[in-house]
C-alpha atoms as a PDB file:
ATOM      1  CA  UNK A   1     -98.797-117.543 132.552  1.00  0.00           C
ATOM      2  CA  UNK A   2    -102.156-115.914 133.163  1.00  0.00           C
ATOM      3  CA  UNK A   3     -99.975-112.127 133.393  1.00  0.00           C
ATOM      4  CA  UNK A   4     -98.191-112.831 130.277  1.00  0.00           C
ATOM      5  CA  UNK A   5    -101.764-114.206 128.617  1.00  0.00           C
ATOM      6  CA  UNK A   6    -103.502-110.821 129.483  1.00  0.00           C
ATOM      7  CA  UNK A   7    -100.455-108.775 128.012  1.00  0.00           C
ATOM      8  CA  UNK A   8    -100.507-110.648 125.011  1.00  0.00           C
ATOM      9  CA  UNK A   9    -104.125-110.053 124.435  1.00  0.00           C
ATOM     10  CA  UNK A  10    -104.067-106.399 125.032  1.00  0.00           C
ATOM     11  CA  UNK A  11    -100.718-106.661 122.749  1.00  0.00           C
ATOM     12  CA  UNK A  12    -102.697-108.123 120.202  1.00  0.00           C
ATOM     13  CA  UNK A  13    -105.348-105.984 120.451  1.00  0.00           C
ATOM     14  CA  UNK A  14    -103.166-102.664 119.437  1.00  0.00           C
ATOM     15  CA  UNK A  15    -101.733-104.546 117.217  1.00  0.00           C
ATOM     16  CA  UNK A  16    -105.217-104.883 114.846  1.00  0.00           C
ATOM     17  CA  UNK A  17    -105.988-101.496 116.214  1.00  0.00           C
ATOM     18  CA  UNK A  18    -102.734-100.621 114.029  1.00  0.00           C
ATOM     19  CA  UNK A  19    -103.111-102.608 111.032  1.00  0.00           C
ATOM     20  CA  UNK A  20    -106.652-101.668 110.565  1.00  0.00           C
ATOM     21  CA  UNK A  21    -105.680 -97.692 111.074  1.00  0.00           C
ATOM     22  CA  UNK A  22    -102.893 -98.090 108.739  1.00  0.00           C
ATOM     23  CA  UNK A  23    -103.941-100.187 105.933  1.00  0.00           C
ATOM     24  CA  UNK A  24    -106.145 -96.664 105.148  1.00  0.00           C
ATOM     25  CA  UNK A  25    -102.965 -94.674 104.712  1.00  0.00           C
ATOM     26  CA  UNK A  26    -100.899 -96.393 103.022  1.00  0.00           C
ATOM     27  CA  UNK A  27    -100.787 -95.600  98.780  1.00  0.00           C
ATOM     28  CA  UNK A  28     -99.604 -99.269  97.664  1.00  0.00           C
ATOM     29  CA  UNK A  29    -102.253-102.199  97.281  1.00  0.00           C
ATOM     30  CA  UNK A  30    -100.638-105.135  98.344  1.00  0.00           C
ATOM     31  CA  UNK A  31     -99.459-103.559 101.111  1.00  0.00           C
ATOM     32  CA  UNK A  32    -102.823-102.468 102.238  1.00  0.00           C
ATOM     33  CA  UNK A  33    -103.831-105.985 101.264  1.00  0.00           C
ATOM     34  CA  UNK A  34    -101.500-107.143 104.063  1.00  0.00           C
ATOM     35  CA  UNK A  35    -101.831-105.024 106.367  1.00  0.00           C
ATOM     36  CA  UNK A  36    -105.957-106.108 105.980  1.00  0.00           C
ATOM     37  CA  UNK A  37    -104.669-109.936 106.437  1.00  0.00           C
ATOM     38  CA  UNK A  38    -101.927-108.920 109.369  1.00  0.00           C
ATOM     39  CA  UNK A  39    -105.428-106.927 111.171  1.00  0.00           C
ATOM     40  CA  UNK A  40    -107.409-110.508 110.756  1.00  0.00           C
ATOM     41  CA  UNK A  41    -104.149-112.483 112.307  1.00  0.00           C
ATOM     42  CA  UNK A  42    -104.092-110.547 115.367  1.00  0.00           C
ATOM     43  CA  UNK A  43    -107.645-110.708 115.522  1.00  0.00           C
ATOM     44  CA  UNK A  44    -107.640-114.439 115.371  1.00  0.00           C
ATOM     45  CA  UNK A  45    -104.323-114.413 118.271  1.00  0.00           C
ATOM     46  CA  UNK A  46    -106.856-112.390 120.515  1.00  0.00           C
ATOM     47  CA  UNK A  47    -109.183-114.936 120.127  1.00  0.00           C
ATOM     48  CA  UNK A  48    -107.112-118.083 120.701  1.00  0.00           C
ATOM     49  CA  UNK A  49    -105.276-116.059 123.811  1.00  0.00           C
ATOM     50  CA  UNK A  50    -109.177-115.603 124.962  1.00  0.00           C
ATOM     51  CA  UNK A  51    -109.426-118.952 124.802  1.00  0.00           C
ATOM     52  CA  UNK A  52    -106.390-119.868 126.829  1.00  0.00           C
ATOM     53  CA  UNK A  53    -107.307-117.276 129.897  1.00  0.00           C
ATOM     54  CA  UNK A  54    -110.703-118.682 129.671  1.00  0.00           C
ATOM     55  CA  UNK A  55    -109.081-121.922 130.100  1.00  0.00           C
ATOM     56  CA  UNK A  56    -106.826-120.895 132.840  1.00  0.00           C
ATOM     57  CA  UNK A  57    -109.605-119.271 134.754  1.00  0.00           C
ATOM     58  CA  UNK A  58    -111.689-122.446 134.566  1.00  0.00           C
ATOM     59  CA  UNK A  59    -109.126-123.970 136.763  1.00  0.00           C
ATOM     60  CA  UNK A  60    -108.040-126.080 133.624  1.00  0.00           C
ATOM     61  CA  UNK A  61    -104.315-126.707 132.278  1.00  0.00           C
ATOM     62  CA  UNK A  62    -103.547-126.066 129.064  1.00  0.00           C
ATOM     63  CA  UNK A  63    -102.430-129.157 127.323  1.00  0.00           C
ATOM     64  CA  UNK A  64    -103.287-129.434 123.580  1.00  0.00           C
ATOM     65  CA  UNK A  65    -102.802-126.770 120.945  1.00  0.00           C
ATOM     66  CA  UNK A  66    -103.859-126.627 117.635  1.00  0.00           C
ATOM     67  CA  UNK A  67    -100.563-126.130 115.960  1.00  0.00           C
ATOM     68  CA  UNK A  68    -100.487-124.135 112.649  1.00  0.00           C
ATOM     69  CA  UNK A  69     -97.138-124.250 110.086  1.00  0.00           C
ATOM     70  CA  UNK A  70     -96.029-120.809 110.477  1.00  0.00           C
ATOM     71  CA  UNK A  71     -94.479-121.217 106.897  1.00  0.00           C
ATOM     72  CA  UNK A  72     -98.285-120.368 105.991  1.00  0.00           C
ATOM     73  CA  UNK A  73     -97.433-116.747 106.417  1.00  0.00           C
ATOM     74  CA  UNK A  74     -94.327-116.308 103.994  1.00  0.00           C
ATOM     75  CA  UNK A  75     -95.838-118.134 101.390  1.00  0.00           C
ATOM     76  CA  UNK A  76     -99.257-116.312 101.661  1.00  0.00           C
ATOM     77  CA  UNK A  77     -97.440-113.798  99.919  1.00  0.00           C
ATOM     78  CA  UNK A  78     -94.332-114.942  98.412  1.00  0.00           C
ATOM     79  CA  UNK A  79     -93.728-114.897  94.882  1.00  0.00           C
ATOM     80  CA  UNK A  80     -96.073-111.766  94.323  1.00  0.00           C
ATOM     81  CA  UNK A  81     -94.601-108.400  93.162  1.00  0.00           C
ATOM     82  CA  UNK A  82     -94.799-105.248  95.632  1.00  0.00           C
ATOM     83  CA  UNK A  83     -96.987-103.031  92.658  1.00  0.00           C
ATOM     84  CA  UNK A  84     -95.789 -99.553  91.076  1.00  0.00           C
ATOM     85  CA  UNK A  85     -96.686 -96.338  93.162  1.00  0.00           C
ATOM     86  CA  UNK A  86     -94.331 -93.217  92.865  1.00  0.00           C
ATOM     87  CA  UNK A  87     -91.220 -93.316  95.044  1.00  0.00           C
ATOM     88  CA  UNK A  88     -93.057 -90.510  97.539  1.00  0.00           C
ATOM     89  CA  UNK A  89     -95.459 -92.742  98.346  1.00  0.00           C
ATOM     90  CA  UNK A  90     -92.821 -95.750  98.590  1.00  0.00           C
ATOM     91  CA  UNK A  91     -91.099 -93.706 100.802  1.00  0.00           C
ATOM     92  CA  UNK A  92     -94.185 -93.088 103.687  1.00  0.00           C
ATOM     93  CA  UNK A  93     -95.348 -96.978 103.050  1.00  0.00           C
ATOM     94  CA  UNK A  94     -91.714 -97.961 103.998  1.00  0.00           C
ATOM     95  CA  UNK A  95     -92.094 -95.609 107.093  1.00  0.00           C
ATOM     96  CA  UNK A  96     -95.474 -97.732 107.946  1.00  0.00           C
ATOM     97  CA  UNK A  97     -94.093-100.731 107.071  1.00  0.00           C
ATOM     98  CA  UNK A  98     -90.983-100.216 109.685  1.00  0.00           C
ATOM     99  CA  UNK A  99     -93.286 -99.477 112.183  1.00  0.00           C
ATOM    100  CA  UNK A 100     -95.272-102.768 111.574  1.00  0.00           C
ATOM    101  CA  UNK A 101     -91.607-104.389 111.781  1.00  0.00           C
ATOM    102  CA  UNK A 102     -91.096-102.960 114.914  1.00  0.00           C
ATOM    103  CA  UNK A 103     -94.124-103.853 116.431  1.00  0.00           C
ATOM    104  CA  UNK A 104     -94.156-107.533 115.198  1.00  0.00           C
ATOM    105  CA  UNK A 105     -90.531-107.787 116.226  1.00  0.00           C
ATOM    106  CA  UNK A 106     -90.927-106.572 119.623  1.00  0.00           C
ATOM    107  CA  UNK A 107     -94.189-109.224 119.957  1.00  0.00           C
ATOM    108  CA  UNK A 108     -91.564-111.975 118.731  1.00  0.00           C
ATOM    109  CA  UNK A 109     -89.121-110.995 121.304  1.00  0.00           C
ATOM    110  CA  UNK A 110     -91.792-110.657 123.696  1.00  0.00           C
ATOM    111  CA  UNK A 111     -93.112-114.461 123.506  1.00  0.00           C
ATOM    112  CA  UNK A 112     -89.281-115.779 123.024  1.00  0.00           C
ATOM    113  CA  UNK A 113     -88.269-114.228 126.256  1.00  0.00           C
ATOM    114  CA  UNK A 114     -91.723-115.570 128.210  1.00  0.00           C
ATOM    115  CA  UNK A 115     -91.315-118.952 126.908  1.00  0.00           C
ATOM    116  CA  UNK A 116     -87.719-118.808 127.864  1.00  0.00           C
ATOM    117  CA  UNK A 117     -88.282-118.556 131.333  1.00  0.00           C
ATOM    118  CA  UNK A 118     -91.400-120.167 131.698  1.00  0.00           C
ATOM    119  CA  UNK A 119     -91.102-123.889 133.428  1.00  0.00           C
ATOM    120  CA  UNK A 120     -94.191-125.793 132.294  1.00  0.00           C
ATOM    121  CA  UNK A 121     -94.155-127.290 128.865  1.00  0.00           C
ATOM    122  CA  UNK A 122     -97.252-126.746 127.991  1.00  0.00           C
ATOM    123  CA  UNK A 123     -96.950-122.913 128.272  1.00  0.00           C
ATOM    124  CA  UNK A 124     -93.884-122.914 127.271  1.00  0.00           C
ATOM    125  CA  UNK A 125     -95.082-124.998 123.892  1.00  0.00           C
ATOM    126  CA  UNK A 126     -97.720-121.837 123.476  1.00  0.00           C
ATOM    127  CA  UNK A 127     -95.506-119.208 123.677  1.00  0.00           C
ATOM    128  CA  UNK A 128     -93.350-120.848 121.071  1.00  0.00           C
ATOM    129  CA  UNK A 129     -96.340-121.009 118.684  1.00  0.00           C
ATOM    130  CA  UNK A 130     -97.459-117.268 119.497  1.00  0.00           C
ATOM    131  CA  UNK A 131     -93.365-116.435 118.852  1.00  0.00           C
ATOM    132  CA  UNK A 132     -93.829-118.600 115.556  1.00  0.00           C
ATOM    133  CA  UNK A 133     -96.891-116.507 114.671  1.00  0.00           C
ATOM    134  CA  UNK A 134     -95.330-113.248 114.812  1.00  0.00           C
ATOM    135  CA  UNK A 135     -91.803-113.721 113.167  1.00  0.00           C
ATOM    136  CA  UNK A 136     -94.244-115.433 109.895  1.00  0.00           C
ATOM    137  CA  UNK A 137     -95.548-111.535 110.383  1.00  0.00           C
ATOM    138  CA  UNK A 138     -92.675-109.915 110.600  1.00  0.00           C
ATOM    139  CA  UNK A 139     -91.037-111.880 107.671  1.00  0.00           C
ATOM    140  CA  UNK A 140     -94.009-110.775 105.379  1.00  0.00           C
ATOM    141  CA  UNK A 141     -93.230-107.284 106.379  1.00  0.00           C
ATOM    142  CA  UNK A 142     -89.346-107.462 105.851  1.00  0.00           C
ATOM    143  CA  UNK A 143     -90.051-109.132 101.951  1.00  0.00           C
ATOM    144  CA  UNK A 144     -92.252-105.740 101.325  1.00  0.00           C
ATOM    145  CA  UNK A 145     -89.800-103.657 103.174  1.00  0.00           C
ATOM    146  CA  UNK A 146     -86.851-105.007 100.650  1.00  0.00           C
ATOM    147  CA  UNK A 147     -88.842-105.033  97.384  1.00  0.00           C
ATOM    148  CA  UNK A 148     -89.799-101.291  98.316  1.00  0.00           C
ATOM    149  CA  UNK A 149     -85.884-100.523  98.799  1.00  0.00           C
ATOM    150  CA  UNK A 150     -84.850-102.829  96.344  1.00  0.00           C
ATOM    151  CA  UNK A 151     -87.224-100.999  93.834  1.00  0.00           C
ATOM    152  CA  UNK A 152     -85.759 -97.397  94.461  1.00  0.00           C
ATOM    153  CA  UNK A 153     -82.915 -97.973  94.273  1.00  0.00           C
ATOM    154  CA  UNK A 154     -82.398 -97.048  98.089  1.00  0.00           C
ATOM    155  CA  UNK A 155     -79.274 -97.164  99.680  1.00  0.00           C
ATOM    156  CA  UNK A 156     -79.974 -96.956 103.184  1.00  0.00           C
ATOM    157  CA  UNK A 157     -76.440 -98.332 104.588  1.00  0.00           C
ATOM    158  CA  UNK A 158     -78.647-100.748 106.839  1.00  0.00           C
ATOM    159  CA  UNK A 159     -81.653-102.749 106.708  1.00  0.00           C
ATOM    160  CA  UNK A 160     -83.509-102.635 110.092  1.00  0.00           C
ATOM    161  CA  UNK A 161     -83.690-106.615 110.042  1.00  0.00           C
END
């Protein structure tokens, strides 16, 4: 647990590292408004993984977690309309925006396959939540990456979700 608590951290760590470098470039609002709240979420997931090596490295077991709905993150968002900015600058958000995808997928898999193989409940019941955490992410992404598509009329042939 303690290897897969110290990859997580540094995990989370890029991953505000990202969101705070790219909320700068990209041209549409809301999306930089997101990316600003996705930068404070991994923030916060540093924090609480602190917590849990701290925890670990006091010799203690890790039994009670404060468990948040992880519908919170779709609905922080949902219902709001992705704003007008020219179909250029669609284009290079949707090219951040994939990226943040990726990342947040990958971080889904990530805790899905640890908690998969881990043996201890407990753990196991963390991972879940972090997994939890990070597909609310990566579903706020996808509903920007759609509306952007949606909106220009893009036919791709695939979405990447």
């Amino acid at each position: 647990m303690y290897d897969i608590l110290k990859l997580a951290e540094q995990f989370e760590i890029e991953g505000y590292k990202f969101y705070t470098a790219k909320r700068e470039e990209v041209k549409n609002k809301q999306v930089s408004d997101i990316f600003d709240y996705l930068a404070q979420m991994e923030k916060e997931h540093t924090e609480f993984i602190r917590r849990l090596i701290k925890t670990l490295e006091e010799g203690r077991e890790v039994e009670s977690i404060e468990m948040q709905d992880s519908s919170y993150f779709k609905s922080r968002y949902e219902g709001q309309k992705i704003q007008e900015t020219s179909p250029e600058d669609d284009i290079a958000d949707l090219a951040v925006l994939r990226m943040a995808y990726l990342i947040e997928k990958d971080f889904m898999e990530f805790y899905k396959k640890a908690a998969e193989n881990e043996k201890n409940e407990s753990v196991k019941k963390v991972l879940v939540l972090l997994q939890d955490w990070e597909e609310g992410h990566k579903k706020i992404i996808e509903e920007q990456m759609k509306a952007i598509i949606e909106r220009n009329n893009l036919e791709l042939g695939f979405y990447p979700f």
